[in-house]
PDB file of N, CA and C in Angstrom:
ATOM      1  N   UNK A   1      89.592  82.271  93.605  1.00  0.00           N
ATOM      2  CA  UNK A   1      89.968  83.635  93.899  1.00  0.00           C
ATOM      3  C   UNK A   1      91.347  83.643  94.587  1.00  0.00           C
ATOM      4  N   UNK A   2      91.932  84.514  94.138  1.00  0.00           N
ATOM      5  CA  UNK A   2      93.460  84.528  94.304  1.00  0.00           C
ATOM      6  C   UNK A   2      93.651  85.533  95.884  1.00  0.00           C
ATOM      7  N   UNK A   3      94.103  84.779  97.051  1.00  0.00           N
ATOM      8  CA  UNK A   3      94.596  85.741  98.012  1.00  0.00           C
ATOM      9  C   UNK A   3      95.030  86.996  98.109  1.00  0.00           C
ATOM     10  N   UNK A   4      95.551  88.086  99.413  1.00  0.00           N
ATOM     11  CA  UNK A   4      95.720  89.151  98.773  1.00  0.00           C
ATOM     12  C   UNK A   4      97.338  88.781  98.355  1.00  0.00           C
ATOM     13  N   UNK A   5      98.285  88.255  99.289  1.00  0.00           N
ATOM     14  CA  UNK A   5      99.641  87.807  99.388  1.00  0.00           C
ATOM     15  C   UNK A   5      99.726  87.821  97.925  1.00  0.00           C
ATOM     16  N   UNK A   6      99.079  86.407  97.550  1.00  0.00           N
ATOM     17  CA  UNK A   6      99.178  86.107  96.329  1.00  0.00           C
ATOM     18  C   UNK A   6      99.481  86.942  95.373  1.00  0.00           C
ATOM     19  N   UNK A   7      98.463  87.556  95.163  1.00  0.00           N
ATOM     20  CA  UNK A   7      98.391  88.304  94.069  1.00  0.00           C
ATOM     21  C   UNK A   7      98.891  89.649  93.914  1.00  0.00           C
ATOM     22  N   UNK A   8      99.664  90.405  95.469  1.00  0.00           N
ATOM     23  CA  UNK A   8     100.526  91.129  95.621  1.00  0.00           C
ATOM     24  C   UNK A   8     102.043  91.100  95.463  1.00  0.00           C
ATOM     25  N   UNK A   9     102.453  89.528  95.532  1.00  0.00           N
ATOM     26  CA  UNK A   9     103.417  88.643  94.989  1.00  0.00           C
ATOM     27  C   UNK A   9     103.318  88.472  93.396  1.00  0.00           C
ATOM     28  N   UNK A  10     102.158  88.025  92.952  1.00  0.00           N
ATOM     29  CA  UNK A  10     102.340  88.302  91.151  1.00  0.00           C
ATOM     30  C   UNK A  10     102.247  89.102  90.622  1.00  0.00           C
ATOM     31  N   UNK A  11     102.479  90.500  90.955  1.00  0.00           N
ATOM     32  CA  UNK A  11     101.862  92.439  90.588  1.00  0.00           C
ATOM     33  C   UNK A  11     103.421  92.280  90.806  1.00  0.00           C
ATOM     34  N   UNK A  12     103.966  92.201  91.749  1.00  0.00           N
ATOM     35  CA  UNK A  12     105.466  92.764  92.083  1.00  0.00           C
ATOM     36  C   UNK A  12     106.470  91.893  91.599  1.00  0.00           C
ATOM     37  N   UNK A  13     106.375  90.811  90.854  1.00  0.00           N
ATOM     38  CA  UNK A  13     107.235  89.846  90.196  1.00  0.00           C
ATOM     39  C   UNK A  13     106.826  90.419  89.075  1.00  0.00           C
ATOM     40  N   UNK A  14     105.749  90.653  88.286  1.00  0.00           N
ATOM     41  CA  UNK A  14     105.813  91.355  86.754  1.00  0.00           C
ATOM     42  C   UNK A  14     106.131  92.533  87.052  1.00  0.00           C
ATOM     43  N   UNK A  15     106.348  93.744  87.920  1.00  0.00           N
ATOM     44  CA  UNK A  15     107.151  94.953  87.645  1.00  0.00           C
ATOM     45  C   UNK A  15     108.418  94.381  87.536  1.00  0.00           C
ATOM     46  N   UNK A  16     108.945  93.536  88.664  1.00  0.00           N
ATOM     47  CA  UNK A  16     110.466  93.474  88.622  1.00  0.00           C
ATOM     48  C   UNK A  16     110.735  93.168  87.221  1.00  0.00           C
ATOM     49  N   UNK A  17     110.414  92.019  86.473  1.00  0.00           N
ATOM     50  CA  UNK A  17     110.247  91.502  85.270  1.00  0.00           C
ATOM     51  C   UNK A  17     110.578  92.517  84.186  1.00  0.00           C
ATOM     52  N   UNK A  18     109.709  93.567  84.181  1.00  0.00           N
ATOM     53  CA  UNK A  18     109.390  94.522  83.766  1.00  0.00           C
ATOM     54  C   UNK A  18     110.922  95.155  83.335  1.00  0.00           C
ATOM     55  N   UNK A  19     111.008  95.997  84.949  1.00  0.00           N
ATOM     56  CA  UNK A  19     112.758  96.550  84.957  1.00  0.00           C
ATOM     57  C   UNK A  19     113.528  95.863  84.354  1.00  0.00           C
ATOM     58  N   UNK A  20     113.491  94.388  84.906  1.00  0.00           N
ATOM     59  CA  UNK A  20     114.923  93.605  84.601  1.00  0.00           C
ATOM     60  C   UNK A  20     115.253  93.736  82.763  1.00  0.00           C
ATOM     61  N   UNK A  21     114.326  93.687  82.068  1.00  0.00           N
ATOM     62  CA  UNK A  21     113.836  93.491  80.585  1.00  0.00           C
ATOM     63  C   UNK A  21     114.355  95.041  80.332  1.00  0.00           C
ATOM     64  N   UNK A  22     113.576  96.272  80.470  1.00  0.00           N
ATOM     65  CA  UNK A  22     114.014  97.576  80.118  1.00  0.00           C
ATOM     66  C   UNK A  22     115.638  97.518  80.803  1.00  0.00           C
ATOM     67  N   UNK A  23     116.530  97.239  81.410  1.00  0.00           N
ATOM     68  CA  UNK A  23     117.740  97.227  82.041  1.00  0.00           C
ATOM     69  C   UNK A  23     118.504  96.182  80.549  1.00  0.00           C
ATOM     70  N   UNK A  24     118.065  95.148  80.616  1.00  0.00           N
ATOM     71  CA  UNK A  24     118.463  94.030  79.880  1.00  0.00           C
ATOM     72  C   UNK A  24     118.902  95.139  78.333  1.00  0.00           C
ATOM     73  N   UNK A  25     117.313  95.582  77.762  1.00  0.00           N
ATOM     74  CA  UNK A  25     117.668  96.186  76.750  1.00  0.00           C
ATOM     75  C   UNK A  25     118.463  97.231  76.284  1.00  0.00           C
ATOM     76  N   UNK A  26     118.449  97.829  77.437  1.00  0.00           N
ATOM     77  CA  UNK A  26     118.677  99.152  77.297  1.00  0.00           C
ATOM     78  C   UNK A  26     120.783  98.779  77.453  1.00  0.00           C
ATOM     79  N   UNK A  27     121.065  97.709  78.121  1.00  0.00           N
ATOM     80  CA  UNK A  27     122.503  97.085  78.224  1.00  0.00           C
ATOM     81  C   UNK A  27     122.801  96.867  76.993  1.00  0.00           C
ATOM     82  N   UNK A  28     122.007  95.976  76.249  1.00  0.00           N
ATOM     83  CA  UNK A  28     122.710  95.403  74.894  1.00  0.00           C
ATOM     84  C   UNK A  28     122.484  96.693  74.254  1.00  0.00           C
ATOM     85  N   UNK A  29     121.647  97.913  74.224  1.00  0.00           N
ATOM     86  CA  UNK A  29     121.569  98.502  72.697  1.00  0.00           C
ATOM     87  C   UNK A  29     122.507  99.636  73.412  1.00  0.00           C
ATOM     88  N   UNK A  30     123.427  99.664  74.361  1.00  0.00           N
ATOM     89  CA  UNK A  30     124.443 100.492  74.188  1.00  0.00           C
ATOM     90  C   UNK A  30     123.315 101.969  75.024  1.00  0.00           C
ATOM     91  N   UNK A  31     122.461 101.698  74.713  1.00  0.00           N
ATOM     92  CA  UNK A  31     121.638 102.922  76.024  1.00  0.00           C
ATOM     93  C   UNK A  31     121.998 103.335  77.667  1.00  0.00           C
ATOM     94  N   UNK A  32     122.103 104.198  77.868  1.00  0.00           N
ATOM     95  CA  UNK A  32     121.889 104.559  79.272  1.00  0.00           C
ATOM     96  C   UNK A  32     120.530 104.610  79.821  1.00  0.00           C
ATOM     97  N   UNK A  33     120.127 103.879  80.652  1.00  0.00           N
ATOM     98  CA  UNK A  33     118.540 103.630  81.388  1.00  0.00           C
ATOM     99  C   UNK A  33     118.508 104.601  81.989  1.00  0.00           C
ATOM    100  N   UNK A  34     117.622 105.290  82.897  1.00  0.00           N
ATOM    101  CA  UNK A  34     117.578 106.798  84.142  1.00  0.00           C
ATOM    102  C   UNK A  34     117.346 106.021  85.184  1.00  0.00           C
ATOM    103  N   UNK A  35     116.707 104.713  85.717  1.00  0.00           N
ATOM    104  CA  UNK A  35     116.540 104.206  87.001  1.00  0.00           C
ATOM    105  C   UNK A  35     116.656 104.767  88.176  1.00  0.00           C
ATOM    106  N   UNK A  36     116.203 106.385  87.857  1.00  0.00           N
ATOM    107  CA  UNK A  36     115.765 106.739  88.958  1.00  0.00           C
ATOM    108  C   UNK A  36     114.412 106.289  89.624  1.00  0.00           C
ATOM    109  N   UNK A  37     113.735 106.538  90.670  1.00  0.00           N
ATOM    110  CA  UNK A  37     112.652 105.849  91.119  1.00  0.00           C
ATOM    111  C   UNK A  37     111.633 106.165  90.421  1.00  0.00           C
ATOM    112  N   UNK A  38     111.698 105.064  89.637  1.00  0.00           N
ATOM    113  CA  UNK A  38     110.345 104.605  88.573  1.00  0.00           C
ATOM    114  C   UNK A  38     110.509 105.323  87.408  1.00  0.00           C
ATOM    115  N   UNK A  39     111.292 106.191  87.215  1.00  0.00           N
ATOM    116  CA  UNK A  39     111.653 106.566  85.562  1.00  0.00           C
ATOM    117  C   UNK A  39     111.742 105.405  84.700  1.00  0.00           C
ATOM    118  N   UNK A  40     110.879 105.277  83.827  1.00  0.00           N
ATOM    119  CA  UNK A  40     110.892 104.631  82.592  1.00  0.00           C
ATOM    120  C   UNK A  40     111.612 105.040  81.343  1.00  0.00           C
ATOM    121  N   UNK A  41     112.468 106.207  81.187  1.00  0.00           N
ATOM    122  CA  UNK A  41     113.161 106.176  79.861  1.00  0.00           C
ATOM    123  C   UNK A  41     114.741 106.116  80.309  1.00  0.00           C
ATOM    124  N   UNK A  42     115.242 106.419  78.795  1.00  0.00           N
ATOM    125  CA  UNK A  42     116.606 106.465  78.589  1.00  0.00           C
ATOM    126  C   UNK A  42     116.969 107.937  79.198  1.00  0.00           C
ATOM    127  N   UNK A  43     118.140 107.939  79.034  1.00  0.00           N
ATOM    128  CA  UNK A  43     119.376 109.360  79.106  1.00  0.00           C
ATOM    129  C   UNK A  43     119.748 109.742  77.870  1.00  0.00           C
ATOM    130  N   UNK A  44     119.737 111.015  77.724  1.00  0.00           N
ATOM    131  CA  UNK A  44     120.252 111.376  76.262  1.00  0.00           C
ATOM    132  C   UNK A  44     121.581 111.853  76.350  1.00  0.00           C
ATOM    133  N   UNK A  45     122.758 111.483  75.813  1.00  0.00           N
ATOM    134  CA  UNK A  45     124.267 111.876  75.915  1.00  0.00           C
ATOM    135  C   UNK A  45     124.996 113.032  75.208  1.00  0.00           C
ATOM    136  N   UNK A  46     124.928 113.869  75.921  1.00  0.00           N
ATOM    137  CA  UNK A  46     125.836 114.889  75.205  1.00  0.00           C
ATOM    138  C   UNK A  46     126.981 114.898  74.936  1.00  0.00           C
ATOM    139  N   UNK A  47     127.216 114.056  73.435  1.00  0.00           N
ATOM    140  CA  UNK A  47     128.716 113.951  73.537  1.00  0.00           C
ATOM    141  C   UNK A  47     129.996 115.303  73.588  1.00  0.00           C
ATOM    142  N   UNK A  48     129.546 115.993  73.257  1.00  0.00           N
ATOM    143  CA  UNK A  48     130.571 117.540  73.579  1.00  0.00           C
ATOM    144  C   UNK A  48     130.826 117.657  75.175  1.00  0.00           C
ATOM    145  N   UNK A  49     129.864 117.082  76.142  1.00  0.00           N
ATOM    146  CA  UNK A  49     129.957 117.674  77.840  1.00  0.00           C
ATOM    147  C   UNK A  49     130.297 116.468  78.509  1.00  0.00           C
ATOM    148  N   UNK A  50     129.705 115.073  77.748  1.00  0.00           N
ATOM    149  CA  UNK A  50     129.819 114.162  78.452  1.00  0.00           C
ATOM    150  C   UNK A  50     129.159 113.984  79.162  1.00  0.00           C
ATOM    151  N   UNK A  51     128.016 114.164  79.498  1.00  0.00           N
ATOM    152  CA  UNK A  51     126.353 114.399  80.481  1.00  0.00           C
ATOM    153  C   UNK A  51     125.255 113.585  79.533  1.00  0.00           C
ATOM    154  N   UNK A  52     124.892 112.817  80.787  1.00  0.00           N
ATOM    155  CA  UNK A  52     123.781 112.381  80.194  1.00  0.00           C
ATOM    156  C   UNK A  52     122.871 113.009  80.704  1.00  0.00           C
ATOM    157  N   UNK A  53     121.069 113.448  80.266  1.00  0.00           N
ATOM    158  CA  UNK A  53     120.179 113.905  81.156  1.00  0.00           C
ATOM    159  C   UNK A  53     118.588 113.143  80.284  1.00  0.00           C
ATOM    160  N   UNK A  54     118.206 113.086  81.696  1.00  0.00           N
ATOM    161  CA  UNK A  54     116.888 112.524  81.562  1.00  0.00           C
ATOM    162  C   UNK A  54     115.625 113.679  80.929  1.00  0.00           C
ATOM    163  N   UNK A  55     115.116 113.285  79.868  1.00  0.00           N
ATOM    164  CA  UNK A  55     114.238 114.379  79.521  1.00  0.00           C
ATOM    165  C   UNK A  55     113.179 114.252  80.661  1.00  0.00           C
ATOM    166  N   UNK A  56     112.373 113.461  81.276  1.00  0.00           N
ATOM    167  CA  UNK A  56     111.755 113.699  81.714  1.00  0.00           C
ATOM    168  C   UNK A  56     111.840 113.596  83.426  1.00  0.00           C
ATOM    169  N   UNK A  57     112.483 113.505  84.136  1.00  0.00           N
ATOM    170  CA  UNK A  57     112.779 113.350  85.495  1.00  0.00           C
ATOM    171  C   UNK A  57     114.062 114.472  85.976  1.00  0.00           C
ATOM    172  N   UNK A  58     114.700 114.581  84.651  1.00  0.00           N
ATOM    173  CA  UNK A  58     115.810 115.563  84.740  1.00  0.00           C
ATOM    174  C   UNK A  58     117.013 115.569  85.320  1.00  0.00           C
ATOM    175  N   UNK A  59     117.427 114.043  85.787  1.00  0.00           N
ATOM    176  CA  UNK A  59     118.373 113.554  86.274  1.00  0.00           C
ATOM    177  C   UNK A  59     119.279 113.670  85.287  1.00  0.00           C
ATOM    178  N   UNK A  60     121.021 114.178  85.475  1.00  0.00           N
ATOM    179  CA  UNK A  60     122.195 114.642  85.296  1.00  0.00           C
ATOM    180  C   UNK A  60     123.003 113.199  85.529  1.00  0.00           C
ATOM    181  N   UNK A  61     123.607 112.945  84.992  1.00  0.00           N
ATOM    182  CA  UNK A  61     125.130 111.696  84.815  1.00  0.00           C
ATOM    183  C   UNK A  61     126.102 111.867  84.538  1.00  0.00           C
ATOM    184  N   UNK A  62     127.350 112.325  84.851  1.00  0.00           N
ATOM    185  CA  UNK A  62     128.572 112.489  84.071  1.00  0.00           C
ATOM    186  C   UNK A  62     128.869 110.975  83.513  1.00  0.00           C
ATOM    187  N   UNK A  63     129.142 111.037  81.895  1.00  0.00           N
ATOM    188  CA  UNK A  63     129.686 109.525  81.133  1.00  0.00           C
ATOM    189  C   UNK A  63     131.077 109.762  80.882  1.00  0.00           C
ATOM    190  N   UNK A  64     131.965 108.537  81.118  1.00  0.00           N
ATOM    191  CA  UNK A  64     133.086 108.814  80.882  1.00  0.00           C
ATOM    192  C   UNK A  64     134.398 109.081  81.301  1.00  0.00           C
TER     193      UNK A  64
END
C-alpha cells in the first residue's frame, strides 16, 4: 500500500505531465493553449481583430 506522500507525489507528477504534453502540442501545431487555471483547451484567433478567446473560460489575448 502506497503512502499518502507517495501517492500525492504520483497524482501531481501525472497532471504536470499532463500540461507539459497539452503545452508541448499545442507549441508544435502552431495553437494557442488558454492556461488559464486549469483550462484545458485552445484559443480561437480572430484573424481580422487579432484576439484570441477561449470558448470556454472566456479569456481574451491580444496576438500580434
Amino acid at each position: 500500500m502506497l503512502s499518502r506522500t507517495l501517492t500525492h507525489t504520483t497524482s501531481a507528477r501525472a497532471g504536470s505531465i499532463r500540461r507539459m504534453r497539452r503545452r508541448t502540442t499545442a507549441a508544435t501545431s502552431g495553437r494557442i493553449f488558454c492556461s488559464t487555471n486549469g483550462c484545458p483547451s485552445f484559443l480561437e484567433l480572430d484573424p481580422a481583430s487579432g484576439v484570441a478567446t477561449c470558448q470556454i473560460c472566456g479569456f481574451t489575448r491580444r496576438v500580434g
